[in-house]
N, C-alpha and C. Protein backbone atom coordinates (compact mmCIF):
# COMPACT_ATOMS: atom_id res chain seq x y z
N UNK A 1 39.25 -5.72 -86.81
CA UNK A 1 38.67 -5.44 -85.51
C UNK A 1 38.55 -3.93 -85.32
N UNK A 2 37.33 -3.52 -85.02
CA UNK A 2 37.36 -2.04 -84.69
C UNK A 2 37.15 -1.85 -83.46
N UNK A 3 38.21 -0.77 -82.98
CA UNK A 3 38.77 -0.52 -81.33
C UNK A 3 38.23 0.93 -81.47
N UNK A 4 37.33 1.06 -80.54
CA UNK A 4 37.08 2.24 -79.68
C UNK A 4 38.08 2.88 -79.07
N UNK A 5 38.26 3.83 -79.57
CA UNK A 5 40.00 4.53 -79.02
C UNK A 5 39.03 5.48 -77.87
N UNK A 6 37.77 5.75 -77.73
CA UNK A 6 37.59 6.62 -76.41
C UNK A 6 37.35 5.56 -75.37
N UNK A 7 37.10 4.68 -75.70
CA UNK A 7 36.49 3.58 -74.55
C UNK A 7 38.18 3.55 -74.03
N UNK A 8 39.16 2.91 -74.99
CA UNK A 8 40.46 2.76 -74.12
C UNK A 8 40.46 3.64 -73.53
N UNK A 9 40.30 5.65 -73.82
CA UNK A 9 41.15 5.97 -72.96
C UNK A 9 40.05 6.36 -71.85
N UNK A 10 39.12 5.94 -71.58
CA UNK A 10 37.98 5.77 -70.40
C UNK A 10 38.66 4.78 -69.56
N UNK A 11 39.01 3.90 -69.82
CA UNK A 11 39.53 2.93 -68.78
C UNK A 11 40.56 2.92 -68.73
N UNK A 12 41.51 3.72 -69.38
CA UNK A 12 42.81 3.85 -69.09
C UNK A 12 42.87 4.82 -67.87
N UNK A 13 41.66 6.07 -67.57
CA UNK A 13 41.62 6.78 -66.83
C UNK A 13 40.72 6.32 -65.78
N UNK A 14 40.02 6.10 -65.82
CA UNK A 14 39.50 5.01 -64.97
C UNK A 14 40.46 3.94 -64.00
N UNK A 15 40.83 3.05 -64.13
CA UNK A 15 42.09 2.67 -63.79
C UNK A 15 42.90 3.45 -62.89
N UNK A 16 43.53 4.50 -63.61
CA UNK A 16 44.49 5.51 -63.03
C UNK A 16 44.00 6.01 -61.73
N UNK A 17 42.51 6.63 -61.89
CA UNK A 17 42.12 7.53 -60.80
C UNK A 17 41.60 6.23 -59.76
N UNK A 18 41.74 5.45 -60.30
CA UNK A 18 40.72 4.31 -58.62
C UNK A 18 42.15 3.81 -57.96
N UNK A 19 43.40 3.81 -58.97
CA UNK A 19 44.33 3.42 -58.09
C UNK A 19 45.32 2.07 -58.56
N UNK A 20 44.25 1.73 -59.72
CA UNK A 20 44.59 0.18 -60.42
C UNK A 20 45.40 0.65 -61.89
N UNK A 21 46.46 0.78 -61.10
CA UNK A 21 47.89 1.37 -61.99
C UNK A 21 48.34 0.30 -62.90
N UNK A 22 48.33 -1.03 -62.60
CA UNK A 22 48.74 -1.92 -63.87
C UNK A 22 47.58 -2.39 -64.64
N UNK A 23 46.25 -2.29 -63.95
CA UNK A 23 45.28 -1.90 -65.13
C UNK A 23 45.38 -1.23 -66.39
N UNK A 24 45.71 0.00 -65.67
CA UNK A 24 46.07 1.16 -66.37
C UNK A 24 46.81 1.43 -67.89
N UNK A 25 48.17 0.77 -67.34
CA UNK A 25 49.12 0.38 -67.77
C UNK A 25 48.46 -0.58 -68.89
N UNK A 26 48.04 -1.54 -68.52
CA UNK A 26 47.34 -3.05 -69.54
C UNK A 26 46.90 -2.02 -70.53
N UNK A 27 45.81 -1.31 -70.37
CA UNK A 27 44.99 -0.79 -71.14
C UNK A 27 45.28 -0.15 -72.04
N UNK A 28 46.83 1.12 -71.46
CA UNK A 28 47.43 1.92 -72.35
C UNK A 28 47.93 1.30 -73.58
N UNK A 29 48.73 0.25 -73.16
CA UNK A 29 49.71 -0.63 -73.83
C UNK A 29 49.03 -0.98 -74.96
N UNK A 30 47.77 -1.85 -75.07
CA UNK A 30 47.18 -2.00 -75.93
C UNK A 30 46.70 -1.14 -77.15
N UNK A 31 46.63 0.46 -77.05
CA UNK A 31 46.25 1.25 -77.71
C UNK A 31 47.28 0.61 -78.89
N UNK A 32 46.70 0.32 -80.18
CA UNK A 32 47.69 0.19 -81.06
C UNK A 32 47.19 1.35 -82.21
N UNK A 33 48.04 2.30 -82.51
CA UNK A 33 47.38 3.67 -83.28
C UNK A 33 47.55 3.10 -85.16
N UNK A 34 48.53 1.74 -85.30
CA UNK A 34 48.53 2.08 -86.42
C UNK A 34 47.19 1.02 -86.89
N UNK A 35 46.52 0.63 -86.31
CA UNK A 35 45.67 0.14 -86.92
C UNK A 35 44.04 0.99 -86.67
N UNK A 36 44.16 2.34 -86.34
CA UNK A 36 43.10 3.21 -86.03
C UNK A 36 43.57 4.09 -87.39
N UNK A 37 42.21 4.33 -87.68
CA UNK A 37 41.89 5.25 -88.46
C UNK A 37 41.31 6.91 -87.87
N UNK A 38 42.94 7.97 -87.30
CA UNK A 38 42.58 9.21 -87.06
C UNK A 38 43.22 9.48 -87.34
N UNK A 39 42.87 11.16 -87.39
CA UNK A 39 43.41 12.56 -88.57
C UNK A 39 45.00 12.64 -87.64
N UNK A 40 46.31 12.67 -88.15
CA UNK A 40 47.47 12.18 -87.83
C UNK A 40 47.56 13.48 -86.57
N UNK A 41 47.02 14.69 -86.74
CA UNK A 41 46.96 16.21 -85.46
C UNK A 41 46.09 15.11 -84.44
N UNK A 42 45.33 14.24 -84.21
CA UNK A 42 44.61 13.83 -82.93
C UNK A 42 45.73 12.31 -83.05
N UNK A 43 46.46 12.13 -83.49
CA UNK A 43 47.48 11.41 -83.12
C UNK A 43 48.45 11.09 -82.30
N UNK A 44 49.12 12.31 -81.98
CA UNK A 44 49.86 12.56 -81.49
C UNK A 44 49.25 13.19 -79.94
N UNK A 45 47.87 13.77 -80.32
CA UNK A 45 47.43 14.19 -78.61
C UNK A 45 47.07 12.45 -77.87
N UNK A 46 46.91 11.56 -78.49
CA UNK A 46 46.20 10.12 -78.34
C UNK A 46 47.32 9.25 -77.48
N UNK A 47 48.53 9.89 -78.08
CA UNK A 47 50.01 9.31 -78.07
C UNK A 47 50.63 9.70 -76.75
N UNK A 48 50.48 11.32 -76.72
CA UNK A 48 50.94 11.82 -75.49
C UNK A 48 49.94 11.31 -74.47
N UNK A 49 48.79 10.87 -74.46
CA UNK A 49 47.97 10.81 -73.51
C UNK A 49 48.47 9.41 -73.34
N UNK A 50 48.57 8.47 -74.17
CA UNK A 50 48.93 7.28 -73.88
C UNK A 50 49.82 6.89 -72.79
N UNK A 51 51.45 7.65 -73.46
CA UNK A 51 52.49 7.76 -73.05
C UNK A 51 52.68 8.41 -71.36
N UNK A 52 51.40 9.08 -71.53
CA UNK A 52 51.64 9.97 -70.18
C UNK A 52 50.91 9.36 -68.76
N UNK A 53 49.63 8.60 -69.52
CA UNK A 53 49.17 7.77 -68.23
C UNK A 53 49.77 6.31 -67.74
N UNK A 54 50.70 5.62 -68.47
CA UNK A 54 51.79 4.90 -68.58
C UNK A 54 52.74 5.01 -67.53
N UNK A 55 53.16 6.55 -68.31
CA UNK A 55 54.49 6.84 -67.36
C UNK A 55 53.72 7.07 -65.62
N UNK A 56 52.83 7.77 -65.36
CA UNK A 56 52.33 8.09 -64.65
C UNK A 56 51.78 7.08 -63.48
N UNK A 57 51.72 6.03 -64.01
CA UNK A 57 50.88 4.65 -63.36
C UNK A 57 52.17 3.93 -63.01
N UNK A 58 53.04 3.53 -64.12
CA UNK A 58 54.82 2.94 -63.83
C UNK A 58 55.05 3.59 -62.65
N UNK A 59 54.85 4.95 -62.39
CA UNK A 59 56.01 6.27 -61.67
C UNK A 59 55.09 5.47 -60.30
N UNK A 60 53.80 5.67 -60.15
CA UNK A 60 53.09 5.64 -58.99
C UNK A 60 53.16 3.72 -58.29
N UNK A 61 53.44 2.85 -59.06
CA UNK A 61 53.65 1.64 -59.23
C UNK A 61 55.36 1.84 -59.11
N UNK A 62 56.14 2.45 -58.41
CA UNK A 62 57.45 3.01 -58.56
C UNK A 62 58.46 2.01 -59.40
N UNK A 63 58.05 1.91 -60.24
CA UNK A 63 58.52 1.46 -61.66
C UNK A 63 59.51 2.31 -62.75
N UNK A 64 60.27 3.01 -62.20
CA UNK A 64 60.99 3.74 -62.34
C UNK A 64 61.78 3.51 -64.00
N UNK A 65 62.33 2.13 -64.33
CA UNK A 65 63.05 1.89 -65.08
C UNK A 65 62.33 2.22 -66.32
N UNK A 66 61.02 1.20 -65.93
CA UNK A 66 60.24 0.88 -67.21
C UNK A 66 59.62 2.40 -67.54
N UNK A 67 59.29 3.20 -66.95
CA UNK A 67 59.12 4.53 -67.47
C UNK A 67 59.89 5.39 -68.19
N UNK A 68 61.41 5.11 -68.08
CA UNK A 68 62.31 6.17 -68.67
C UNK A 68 62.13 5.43 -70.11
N UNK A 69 61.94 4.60 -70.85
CA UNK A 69 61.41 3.86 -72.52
C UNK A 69 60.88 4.95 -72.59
N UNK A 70 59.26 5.36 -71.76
CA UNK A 70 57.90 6.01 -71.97
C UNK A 70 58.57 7.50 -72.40
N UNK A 71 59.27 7.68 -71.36
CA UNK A 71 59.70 9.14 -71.25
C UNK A 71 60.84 9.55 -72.55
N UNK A 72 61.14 8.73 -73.25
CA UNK A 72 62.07 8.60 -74.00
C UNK A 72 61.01 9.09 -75.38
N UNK A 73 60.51 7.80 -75.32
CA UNK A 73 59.07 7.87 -76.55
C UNK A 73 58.58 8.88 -76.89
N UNK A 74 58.19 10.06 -75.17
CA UNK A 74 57.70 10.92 -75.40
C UNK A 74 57.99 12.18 -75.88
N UNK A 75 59.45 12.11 -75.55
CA UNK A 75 60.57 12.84 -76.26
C UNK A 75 60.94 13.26 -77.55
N UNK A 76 60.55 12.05 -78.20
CA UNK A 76 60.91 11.85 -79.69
C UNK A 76 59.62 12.15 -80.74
N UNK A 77 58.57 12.32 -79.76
CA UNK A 77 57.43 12.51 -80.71
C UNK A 77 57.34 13.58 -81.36
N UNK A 78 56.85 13.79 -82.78
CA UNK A 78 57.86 14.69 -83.59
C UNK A 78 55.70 15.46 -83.42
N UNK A 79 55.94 16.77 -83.24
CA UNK A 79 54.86 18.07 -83.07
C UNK A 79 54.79 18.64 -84.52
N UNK A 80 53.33 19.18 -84.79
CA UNK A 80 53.06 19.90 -86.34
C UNK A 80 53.10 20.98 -85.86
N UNK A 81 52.93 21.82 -84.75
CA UNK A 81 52.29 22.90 -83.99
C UNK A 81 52.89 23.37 -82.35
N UNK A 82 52.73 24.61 -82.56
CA UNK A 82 53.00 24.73 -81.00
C UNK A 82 51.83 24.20 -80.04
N UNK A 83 50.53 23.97 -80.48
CA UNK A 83 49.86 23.65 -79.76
C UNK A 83 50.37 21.98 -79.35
N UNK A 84 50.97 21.51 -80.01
CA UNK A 84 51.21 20.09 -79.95
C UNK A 84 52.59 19.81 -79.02
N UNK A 85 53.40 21.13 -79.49
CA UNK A 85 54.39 21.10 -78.18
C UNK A 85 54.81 21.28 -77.29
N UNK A 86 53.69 22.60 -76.69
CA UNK A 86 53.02 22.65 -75.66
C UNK A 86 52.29 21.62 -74.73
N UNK A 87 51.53 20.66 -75.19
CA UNK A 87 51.10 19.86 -74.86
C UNK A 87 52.02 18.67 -74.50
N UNK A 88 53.30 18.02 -74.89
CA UNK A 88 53.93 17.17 -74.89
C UNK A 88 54.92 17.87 -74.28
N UNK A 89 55.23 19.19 -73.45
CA UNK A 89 56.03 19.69 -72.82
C UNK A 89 55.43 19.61 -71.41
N UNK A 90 54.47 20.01 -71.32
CA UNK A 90 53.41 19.83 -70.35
C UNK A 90 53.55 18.33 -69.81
N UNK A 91 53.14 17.56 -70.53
CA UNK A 91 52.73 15.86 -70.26
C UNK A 91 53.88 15.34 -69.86
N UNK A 92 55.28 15.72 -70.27
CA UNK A 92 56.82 15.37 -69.47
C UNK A 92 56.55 16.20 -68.24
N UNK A 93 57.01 17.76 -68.06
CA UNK A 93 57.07 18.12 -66.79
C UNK A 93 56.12 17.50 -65.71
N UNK A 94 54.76 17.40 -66.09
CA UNK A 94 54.28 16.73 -65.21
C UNK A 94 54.66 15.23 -64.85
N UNK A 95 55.05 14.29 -65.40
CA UNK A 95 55.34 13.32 -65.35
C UNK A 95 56.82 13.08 -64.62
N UNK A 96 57.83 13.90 -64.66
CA UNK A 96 58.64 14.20 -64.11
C UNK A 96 58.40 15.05 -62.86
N UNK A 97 57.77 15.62 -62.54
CA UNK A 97 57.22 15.98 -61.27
C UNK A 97 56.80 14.83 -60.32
N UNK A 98 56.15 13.99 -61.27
CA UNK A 98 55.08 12.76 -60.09
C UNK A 98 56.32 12.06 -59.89
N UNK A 99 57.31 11.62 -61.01
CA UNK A 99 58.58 10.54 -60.75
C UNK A 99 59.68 11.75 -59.54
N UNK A 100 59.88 12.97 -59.52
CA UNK A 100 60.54 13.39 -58.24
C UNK A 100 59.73 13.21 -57.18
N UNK A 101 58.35 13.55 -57.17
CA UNK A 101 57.40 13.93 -55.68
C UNK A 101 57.39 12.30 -54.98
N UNK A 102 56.95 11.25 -56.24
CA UNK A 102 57.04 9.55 -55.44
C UNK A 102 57.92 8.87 -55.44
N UNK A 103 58.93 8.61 -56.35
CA UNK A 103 60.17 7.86 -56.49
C UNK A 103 61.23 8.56 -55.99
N UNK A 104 61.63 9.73 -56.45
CA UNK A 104 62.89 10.45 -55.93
C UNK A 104 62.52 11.11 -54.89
N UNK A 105 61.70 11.08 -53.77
CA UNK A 105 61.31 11.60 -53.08
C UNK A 105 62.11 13.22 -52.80
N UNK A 106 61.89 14.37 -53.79
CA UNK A 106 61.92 15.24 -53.71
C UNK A 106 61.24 16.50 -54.43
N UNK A 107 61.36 17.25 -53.89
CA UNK A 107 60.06 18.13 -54.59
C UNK A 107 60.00 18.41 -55.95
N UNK A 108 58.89 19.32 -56.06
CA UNK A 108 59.14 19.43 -57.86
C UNK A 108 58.27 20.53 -57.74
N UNK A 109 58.36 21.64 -58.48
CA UNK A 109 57.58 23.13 -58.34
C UNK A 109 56.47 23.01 -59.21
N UNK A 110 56.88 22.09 -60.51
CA UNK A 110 55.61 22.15 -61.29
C UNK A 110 54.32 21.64 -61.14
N UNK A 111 54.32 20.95 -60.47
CA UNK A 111 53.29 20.53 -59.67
C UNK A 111 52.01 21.64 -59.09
N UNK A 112 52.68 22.58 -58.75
CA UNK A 112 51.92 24.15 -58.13
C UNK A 112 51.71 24.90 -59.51
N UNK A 113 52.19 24.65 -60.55
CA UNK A 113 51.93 25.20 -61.86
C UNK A 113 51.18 24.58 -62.51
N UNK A 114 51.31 23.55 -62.58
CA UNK A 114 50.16 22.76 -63.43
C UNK A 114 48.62 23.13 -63.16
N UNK A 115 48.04 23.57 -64.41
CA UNK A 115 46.84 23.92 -64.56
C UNK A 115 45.33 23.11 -64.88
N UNK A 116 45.32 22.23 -64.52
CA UNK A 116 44.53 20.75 -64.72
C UNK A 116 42.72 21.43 -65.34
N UNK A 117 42.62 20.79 -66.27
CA UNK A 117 41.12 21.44 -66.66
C UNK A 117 39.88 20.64 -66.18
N UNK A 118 40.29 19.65 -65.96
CA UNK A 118 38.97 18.84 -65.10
C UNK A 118 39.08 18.55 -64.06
N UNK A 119 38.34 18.32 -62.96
CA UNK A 119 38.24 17.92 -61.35
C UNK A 119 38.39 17.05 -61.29
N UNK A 120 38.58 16.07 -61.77
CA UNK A 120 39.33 14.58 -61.72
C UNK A 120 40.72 14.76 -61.57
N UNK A 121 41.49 15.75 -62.62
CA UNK A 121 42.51 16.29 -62.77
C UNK A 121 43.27 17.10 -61.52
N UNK A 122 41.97 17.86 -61.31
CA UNK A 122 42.79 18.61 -60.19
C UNK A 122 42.59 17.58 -58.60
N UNK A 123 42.00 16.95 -58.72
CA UNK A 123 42.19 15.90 -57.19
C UNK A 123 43.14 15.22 -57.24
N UNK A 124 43.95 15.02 -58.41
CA UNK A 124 45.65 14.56 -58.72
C UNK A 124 46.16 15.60 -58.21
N UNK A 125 45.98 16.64 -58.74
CA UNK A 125 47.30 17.46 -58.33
C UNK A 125 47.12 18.11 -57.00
N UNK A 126 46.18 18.32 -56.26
CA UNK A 126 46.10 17.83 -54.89
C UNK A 126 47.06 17.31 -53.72
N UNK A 127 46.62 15.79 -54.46
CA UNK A 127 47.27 15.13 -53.99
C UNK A 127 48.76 15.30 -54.28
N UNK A 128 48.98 15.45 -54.87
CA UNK A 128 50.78 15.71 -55.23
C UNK A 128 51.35 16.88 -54.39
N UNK A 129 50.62 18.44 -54.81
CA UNK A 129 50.93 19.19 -53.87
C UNK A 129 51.19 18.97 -52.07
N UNK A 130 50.01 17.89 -52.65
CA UNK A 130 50.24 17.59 -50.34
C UNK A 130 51.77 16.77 -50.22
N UNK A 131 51.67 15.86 -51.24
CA UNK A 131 52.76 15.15 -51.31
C UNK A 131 53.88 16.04 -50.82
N UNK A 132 54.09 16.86 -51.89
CA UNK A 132 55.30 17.97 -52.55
C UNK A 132 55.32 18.26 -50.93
N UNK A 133 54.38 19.33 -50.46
CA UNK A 133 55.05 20.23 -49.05
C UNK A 133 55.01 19.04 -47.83
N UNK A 134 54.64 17.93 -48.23
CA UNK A 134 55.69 16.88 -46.69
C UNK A 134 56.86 16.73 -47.08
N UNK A 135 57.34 16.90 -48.29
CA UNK A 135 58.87 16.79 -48.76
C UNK A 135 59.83 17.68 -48.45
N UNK A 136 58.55 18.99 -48.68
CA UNK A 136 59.10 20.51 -48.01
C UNK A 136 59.42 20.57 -46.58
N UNK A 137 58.97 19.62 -45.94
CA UNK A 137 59.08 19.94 -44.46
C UNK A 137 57.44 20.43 -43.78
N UNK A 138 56.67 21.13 -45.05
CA UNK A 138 55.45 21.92 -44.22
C UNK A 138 54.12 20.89 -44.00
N UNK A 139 53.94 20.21 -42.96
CA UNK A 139 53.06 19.20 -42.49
C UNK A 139 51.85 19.92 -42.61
N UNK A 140 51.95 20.57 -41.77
CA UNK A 140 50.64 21.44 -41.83
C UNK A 140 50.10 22.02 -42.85
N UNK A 141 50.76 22.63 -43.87
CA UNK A 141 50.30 22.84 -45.17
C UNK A 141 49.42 21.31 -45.94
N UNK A 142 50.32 20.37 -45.94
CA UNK A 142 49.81 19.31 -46.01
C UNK A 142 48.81 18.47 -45.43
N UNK A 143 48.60 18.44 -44.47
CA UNK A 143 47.48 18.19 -43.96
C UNK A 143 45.91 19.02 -44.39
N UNK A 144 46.52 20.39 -44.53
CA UNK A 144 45.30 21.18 -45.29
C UNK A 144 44.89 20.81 -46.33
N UNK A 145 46.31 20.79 -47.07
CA UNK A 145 45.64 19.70 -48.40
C UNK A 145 44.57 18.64 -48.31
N UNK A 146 45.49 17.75 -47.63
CA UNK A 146 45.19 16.23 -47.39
C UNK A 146 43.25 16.14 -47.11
N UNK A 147 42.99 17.34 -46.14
CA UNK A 147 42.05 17.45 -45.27
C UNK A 147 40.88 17.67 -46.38
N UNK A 148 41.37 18.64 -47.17
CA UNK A 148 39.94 19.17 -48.60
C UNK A 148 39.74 18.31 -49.40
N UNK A 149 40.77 17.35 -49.70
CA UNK A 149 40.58 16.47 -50.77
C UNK A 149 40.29 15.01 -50.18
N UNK A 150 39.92 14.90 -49.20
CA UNK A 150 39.30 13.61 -48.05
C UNK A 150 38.09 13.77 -47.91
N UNK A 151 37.44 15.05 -48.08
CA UNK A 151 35.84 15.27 -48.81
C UNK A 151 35.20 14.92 -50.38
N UNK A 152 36.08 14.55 -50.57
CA UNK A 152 35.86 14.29 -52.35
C UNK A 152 35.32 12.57 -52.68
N UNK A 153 35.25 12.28 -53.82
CA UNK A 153 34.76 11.12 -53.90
C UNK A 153 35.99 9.74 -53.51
N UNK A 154 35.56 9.04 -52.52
CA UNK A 154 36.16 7.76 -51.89
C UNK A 154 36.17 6.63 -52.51
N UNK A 155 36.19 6.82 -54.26
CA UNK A 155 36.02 5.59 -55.10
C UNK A 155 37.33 6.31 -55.51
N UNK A 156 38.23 7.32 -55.41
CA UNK A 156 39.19 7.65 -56.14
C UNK A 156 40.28 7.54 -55.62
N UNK A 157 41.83 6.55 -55.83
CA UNK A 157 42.76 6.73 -55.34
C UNK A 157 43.38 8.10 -54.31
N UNK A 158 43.07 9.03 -54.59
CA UNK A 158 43.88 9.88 -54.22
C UNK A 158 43.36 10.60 -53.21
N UNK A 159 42.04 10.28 -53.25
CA UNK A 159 41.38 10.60 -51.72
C UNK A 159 41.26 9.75 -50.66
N UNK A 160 41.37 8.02 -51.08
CA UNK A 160 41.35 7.07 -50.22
C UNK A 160 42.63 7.13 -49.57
N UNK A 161 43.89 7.87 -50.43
CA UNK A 161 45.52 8.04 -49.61
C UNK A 161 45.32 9.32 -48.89
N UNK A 162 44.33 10.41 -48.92
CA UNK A 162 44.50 11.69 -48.11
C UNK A 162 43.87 11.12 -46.99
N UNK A 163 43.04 10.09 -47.13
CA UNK A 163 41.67 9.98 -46.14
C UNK A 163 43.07 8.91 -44.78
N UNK A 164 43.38 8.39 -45.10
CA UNK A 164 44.55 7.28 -44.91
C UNK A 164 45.77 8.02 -44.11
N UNK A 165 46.43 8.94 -44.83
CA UNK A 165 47.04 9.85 -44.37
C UNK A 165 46.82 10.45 -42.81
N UNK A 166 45.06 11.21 -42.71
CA UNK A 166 45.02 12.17 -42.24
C UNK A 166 44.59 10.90 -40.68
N UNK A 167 44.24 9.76 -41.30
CA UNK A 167 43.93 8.67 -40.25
C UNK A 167 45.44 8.58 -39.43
N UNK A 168 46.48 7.93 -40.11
CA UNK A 168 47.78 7.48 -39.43
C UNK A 168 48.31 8.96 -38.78
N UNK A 169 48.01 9.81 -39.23
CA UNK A 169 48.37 11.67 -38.78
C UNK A 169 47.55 12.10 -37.98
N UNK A 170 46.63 11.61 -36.93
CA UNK A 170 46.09 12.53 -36.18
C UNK A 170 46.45 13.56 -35.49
């Protein structure tokens, strides 16, 4: 059987951003790498991405348990490169950020550091930041958030919760 490894991770992200977290999850799960044929360096970015929209969908699905396996997994994944461990340093802190900002309900700084390269990306971290400063205490900061990213597209989880938000918050 030949598996489209970009189509999975299209609907693995797909999924994620509309909000349909055990979609998500379904989809990741399935990635099976040893029966794909790629160069073993796009392996491991395939892996962390796997691992990270997983943990990320569990964390937001506050699935707490079943994520620390993920987070474990992701731990152990053995890097050729700093570019590779960079990347899998990255994909924990953030992931550990979303599991303090929704489950442990407490803040997390990296969140304001994280550098997201696509606008899909950054309407996550958005949303988290707004998250983060109601944790802080600063409403109003949050609401600013909440308020820019409630202009954005309304097919995406994270604007249908700012839009939601800024409704129950008048």
């Amino acid at each position: 059987m030949i598996i489209n490894l970009n189509a999975f991770v299209s609907i693995v992200k797909l999924n994620y951003f509309k909000g349909n977290f055990s979609e998500s999850v379904k989809f990741a799960r399935t990635i099976n790498f040893s029966e794909l044929k790629i160069f073993e360096e796009y392996s491991i970015t395939f892996k962390i991405f796997q691992y990270g929209f997983c943990i990320r969908s569990l964390l937001m699905l506050n699935q707490m348990e079943k994520s620390e396996i993920l987070f474990e997994k992701m731990y152990e994944l053995s890097f050729k490169n700093t570019k590779q461990k960079v990347e899998i340093d990255n994909a924990l802190k953030l992931c550990q950020a979303i599991k303090d900002i929704v489950c442990l309900k407490k803040s997390n700084e990296f969140i304001d550091e994280w550098q997201p390269k696509f606008k899909v990306f950054h309407i996550e971290k958005l949303y988290f930041q707004a998250k983060n400063q109601e944790l802080k205490g600063n409403a109003t900061r949050a609401r600013e958030i909440y308020k820019a990213l409630s202009c954005d597209n309304p097919d995406l989880f994270f604007v249908r919760e700012a839009k939601a938000y800024l409704e129950e918050n008048k």
